[in-house]
N, C-alpha and C. Protein backbone atom coordinates (compact mmCIF):
# COMPACT_ATOMS: atom_id res chain seq x y z
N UNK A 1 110.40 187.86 -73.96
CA UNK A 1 111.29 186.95 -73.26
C UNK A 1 110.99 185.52 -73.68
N UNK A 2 112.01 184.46 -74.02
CA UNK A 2 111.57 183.41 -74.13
C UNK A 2 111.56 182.35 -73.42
N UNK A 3 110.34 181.55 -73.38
CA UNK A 3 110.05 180.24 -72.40
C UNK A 3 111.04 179.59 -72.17
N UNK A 4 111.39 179.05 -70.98
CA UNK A 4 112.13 178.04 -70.46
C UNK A 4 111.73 176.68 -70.80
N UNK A 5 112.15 176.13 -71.46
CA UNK A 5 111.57 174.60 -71.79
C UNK A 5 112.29 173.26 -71.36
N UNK A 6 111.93 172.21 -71.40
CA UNK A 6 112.77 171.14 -71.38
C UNK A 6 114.00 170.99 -72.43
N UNK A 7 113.70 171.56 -73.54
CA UNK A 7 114.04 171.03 -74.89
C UNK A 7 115.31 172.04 -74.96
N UNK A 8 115.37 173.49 -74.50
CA UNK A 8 116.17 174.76 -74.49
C UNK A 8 116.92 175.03 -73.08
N UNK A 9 116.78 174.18 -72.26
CA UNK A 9 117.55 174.43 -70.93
C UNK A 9 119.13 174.22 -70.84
N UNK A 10 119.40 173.41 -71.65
CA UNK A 10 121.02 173.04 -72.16
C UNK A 10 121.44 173.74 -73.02
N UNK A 11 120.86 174.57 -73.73
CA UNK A 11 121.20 175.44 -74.81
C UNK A 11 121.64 176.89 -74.35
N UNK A 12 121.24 177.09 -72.26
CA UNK A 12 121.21 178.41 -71.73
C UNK A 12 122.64 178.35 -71.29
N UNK A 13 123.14 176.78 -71.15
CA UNK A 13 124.48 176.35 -70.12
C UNK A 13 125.16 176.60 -71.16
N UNK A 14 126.24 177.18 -70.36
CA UNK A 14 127.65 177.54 -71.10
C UNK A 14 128.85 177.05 -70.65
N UNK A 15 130.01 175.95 -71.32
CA UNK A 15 130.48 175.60 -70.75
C UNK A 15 132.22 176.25 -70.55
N UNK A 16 132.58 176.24 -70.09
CA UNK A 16 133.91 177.45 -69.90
C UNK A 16 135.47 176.76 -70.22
N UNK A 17 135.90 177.49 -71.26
CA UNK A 17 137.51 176.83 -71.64
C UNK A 17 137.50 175.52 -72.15
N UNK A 18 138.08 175.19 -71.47
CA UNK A 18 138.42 173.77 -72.54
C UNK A 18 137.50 172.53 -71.84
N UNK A 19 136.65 172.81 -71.26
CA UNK A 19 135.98 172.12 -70.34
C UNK A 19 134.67 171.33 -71.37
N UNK A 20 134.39 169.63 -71.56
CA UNK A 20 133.42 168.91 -72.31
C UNK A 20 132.41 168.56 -71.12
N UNK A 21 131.00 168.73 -71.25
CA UNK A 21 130.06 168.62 -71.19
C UNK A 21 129.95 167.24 -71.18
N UNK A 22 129.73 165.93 -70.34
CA UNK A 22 129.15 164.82 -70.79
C UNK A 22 128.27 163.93 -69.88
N UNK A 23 127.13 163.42 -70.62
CA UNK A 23 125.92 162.62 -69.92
C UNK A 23 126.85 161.19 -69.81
N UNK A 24 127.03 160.69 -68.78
CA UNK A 24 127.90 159.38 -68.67
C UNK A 24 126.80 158.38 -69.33
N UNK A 25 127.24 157.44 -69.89
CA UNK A 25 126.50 156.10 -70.35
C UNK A 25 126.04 155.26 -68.91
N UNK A 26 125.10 154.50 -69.64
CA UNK A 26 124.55 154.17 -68.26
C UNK A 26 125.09 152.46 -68.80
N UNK A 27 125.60 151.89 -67.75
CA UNK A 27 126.26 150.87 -67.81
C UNK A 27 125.32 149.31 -66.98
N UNK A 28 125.25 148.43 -68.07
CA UNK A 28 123.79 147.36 -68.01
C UNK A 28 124.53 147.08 -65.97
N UNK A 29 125.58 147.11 -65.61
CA UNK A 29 126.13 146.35 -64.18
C UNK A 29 126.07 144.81 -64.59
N UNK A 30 126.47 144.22 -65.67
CA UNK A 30 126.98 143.11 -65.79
C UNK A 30 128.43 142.86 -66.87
N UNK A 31 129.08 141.80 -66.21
CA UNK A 31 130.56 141.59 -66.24
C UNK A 31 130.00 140.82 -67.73
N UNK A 32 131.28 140.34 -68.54
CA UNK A 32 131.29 139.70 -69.19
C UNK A 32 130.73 138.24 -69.35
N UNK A 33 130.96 137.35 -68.00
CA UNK A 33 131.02 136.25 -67.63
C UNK A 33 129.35 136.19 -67.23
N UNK A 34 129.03 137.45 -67.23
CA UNK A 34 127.46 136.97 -66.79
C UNK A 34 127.15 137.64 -64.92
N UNK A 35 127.77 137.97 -64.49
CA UNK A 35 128.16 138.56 -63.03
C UNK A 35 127.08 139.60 -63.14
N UNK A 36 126.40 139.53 -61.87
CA UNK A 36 126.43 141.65 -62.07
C UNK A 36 126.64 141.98 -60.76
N UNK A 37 127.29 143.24 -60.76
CA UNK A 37 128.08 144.27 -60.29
C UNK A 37 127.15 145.08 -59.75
N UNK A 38 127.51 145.65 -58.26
CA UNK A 38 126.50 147.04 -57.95
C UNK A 38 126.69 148.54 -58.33
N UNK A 39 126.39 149.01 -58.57
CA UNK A 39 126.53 150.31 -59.00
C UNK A 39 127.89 151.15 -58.36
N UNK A 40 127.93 150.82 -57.27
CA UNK A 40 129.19 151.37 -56.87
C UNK A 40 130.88 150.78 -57.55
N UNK A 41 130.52 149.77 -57.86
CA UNK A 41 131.69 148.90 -58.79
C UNK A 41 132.11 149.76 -59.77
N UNK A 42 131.01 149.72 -60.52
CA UNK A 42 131.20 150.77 -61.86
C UNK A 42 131.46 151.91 -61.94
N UNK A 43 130.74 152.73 -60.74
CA UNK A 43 131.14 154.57 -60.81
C UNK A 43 132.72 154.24 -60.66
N UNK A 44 133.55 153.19 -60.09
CA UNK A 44 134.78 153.69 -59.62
C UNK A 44 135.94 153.49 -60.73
N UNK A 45 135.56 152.85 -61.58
CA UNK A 45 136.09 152.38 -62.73
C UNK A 45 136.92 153.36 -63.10
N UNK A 46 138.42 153.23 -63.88
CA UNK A 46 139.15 154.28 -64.33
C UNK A 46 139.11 154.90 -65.33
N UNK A 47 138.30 154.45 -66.50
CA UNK A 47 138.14 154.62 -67.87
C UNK A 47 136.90 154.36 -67.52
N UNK A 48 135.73 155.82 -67.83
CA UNK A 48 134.23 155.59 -68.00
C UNK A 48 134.14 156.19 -69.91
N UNK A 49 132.80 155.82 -70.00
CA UNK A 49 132.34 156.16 -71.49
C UNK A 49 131.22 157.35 -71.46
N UNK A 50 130.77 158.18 -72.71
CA UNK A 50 129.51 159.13 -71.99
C UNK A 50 129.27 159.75 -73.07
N UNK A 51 128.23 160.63 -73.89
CA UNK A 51 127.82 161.39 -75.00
C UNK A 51 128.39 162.63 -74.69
N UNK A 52 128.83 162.96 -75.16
CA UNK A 52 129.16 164.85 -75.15
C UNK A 52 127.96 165.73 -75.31
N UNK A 53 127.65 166.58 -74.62
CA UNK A 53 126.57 167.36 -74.69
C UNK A 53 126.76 168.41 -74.74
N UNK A 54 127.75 169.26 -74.64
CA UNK A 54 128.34 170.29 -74.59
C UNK A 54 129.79 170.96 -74.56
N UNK A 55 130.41 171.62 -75.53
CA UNK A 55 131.63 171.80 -75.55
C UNK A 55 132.45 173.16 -74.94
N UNK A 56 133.37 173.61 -74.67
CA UNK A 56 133.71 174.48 -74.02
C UNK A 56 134.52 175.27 -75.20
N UNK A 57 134.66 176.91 -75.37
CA UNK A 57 135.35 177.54 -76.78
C UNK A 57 136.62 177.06 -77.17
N UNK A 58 137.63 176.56 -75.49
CA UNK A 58 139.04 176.26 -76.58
C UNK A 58 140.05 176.80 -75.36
N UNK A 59 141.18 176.87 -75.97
CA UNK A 59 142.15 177.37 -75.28
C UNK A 59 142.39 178.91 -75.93
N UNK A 60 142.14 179.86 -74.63
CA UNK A 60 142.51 181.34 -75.20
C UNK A 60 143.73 181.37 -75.61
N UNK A 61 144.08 182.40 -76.83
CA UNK A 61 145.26 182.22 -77.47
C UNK A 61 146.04 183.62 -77.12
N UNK A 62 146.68 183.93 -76.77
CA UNK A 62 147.21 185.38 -76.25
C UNK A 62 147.32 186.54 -77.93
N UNK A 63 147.16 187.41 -77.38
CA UNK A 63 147.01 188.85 -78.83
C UNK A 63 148.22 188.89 -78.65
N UNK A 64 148.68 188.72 -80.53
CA UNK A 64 149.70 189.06 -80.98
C UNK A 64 150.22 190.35 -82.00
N UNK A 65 149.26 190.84 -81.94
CA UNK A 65 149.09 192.22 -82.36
C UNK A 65 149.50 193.18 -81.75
N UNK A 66 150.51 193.54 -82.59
CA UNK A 66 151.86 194.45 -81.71
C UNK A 66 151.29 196.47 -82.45
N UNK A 67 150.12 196.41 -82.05
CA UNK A 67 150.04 198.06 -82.15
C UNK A 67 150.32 199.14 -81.46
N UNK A 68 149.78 200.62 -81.47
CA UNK A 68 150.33 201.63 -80.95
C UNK A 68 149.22 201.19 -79.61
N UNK A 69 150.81 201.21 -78.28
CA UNK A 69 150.01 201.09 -77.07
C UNK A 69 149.05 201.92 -76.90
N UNK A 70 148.57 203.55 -77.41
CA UNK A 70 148.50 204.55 -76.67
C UNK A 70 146.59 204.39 -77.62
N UNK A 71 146.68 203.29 -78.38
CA UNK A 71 145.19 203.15 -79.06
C UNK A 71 144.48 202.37 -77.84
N UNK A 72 143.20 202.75 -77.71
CA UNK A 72 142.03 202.03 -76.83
C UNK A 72 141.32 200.87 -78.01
N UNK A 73 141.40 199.75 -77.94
CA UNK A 73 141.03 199.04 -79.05
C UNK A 73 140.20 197.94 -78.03
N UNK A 74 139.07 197.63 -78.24
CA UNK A 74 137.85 196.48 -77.56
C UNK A 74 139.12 195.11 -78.02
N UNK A 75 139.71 194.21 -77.03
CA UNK A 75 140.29 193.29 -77.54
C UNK A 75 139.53 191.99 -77.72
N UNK A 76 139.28 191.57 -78.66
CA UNK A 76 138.70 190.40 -78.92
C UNK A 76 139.66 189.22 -78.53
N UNK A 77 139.06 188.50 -77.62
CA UNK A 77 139.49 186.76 -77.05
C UNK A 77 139.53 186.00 -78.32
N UNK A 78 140.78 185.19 -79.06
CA UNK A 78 140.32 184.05 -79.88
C UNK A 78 140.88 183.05 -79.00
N UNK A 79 140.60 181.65 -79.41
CA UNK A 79 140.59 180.57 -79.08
C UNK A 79 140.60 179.18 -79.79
N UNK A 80 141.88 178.43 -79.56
CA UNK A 80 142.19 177.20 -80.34
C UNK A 80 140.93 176.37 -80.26
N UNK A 81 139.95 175.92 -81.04
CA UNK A 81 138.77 175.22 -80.83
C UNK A 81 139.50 173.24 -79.99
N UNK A 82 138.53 172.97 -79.41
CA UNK A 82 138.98 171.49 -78.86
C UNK A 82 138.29 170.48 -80.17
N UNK A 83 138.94 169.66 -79.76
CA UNK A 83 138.43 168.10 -80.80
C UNK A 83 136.93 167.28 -80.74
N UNK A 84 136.51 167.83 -79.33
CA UNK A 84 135.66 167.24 -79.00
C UNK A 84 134.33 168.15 -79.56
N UNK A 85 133.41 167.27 -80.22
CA UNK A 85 132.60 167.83 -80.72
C UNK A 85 130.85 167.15 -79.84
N UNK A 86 129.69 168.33 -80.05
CA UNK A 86 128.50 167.70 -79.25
C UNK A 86 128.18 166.39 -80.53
N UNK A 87 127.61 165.72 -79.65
CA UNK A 87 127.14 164.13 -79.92
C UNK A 87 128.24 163.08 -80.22
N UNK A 88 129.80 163.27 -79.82
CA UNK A 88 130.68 162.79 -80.13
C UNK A 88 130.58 161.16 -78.45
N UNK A 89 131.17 160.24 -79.28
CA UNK A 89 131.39 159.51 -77.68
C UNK A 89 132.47 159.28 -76.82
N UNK A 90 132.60 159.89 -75.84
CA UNK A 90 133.82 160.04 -75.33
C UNK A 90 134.10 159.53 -74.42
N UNK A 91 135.84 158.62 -74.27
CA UNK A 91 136.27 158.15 -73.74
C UNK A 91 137.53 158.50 -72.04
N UNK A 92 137.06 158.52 -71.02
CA UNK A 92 137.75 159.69 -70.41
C UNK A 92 137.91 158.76 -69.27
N UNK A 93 139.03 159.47 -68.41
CA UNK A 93 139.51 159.24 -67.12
C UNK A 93 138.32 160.09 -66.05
N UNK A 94 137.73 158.82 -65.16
CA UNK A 94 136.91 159.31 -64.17
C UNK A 94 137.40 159.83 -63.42
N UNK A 95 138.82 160.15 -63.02
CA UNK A 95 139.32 160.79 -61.80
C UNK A 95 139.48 162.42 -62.21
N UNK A 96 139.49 162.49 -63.09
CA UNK A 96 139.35 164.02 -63.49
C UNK A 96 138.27 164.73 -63.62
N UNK A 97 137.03 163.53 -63.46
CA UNK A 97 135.59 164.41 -64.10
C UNK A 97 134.65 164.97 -62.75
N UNK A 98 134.09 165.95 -62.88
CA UNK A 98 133.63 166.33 -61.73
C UNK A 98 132.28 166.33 -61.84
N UNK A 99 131.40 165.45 -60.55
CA UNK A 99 130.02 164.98 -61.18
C UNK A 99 128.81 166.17 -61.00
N UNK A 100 128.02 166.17 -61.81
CA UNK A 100 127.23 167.37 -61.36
C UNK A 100 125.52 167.01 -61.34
N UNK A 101 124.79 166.97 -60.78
CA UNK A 101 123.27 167.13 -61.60
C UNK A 101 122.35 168.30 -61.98
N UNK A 102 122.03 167.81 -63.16
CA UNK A 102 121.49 169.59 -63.53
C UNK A 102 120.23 168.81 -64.67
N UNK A 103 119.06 169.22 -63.99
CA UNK A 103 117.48 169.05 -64.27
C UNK A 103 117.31 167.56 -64.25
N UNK A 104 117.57 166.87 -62.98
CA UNK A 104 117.36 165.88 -63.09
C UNK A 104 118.20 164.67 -63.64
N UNK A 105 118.97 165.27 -64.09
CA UNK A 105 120.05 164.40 -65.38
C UNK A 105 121.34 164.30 -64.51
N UNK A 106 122.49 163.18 -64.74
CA UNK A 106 123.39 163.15 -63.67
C UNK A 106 124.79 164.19 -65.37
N UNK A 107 125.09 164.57 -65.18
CA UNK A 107 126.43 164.87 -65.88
C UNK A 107 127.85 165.06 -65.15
N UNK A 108 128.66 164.39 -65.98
CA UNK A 108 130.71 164.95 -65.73
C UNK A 108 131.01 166.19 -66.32
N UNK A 109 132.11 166.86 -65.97
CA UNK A 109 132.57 167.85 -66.71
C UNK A 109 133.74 167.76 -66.75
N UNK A 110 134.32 167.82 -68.03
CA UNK A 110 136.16 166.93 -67.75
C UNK A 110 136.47 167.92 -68.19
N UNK A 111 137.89 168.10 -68.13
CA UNK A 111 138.60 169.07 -69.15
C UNK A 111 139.14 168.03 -70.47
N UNK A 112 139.51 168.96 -72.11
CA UNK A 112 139.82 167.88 -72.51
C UNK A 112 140.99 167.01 -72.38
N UNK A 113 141.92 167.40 -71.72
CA UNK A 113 143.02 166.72 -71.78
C UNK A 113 142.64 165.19 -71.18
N UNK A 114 142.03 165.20 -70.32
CA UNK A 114 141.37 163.77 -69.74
C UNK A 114 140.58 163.29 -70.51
N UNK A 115 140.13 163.03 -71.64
CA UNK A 115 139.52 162.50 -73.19
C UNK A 115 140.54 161.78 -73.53
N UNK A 116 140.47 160.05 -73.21
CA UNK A 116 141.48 159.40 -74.19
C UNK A 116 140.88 159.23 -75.41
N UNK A 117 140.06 159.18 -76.09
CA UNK A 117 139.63 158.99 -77.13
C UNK A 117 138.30 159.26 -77.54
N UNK A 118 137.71 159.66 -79.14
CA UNK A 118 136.32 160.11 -79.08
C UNK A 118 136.13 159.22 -80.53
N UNK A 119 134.59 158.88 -80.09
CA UNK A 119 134.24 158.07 -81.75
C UNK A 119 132.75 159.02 -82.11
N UNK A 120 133.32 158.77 -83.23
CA UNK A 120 132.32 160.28 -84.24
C UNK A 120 131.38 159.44 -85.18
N UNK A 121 130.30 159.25 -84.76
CA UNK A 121 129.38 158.75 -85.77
C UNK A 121 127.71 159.31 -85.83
N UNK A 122 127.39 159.08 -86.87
CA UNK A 122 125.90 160.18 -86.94
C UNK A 122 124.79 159.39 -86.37
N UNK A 123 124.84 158.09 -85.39
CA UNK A 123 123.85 157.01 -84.88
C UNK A 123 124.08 156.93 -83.18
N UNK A 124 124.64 157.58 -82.68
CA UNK A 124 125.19 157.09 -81.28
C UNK A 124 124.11 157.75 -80.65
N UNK A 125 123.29 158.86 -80.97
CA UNK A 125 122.40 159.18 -79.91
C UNK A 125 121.09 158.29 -79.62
């Protein structure tokens, strides 16, 4: 059996359908002008930012395989893959994300349609 670790505990979570995985960015609570803001300012914000940590398989695609009804055949699920990829940074509507904590860590779980936008670069973590 293998150890439970810090390092492998996100690797056990599975995330379901079209559903992204994301650690929200942690935001300094100061305005432009030099202000700062309490924490409650910011969670309410309409557009939050966050790392993707986990992606969900896709949208199931219905079997179009028109065979003899009277065969017993194991049907295999495929699935349109989503855009959103892990370590991607994603841009999303907070009213859709549902907050969770899991080992200490705060995470959202959006679906993707609430992803306005994702930036893909190999330095963001």
């Amino acid at each position: 059996m293998m150890e439970i670790t810090a390092d492998n505990k996100l690797k056990r979570l599975e995330v379901v359908g079209d559903k992204v995985l994301i650690r929200p960015k942690t935001h300094n609570g100061k305005t432009k002008t030099g202000l700062f803001l309490p924490p409650t300012v910011t969670e309410k914000e309409d557009v939050q930012s966050g790392y993707v940590v986990k992606v969900g398989p896709g949208y199931p695609l219905p079997n179009t395989a028109e065979e003899e009804p009277w065969k017993t055949t194991e049907e295999k699920v495929k699935y349109m893959p989503l855009q959103a990829e892990e370590g991607d940074l994603a841009i999303y509507l907070q009213r859709h994300a549902i907050e969770i904590e899991y080992d200490g860590q705060k995470y959202v779980i959006v679906p993707q349609s609430s992803i306005l936008m994702l930036e893909r670069s190999e330095d963001l973590f």
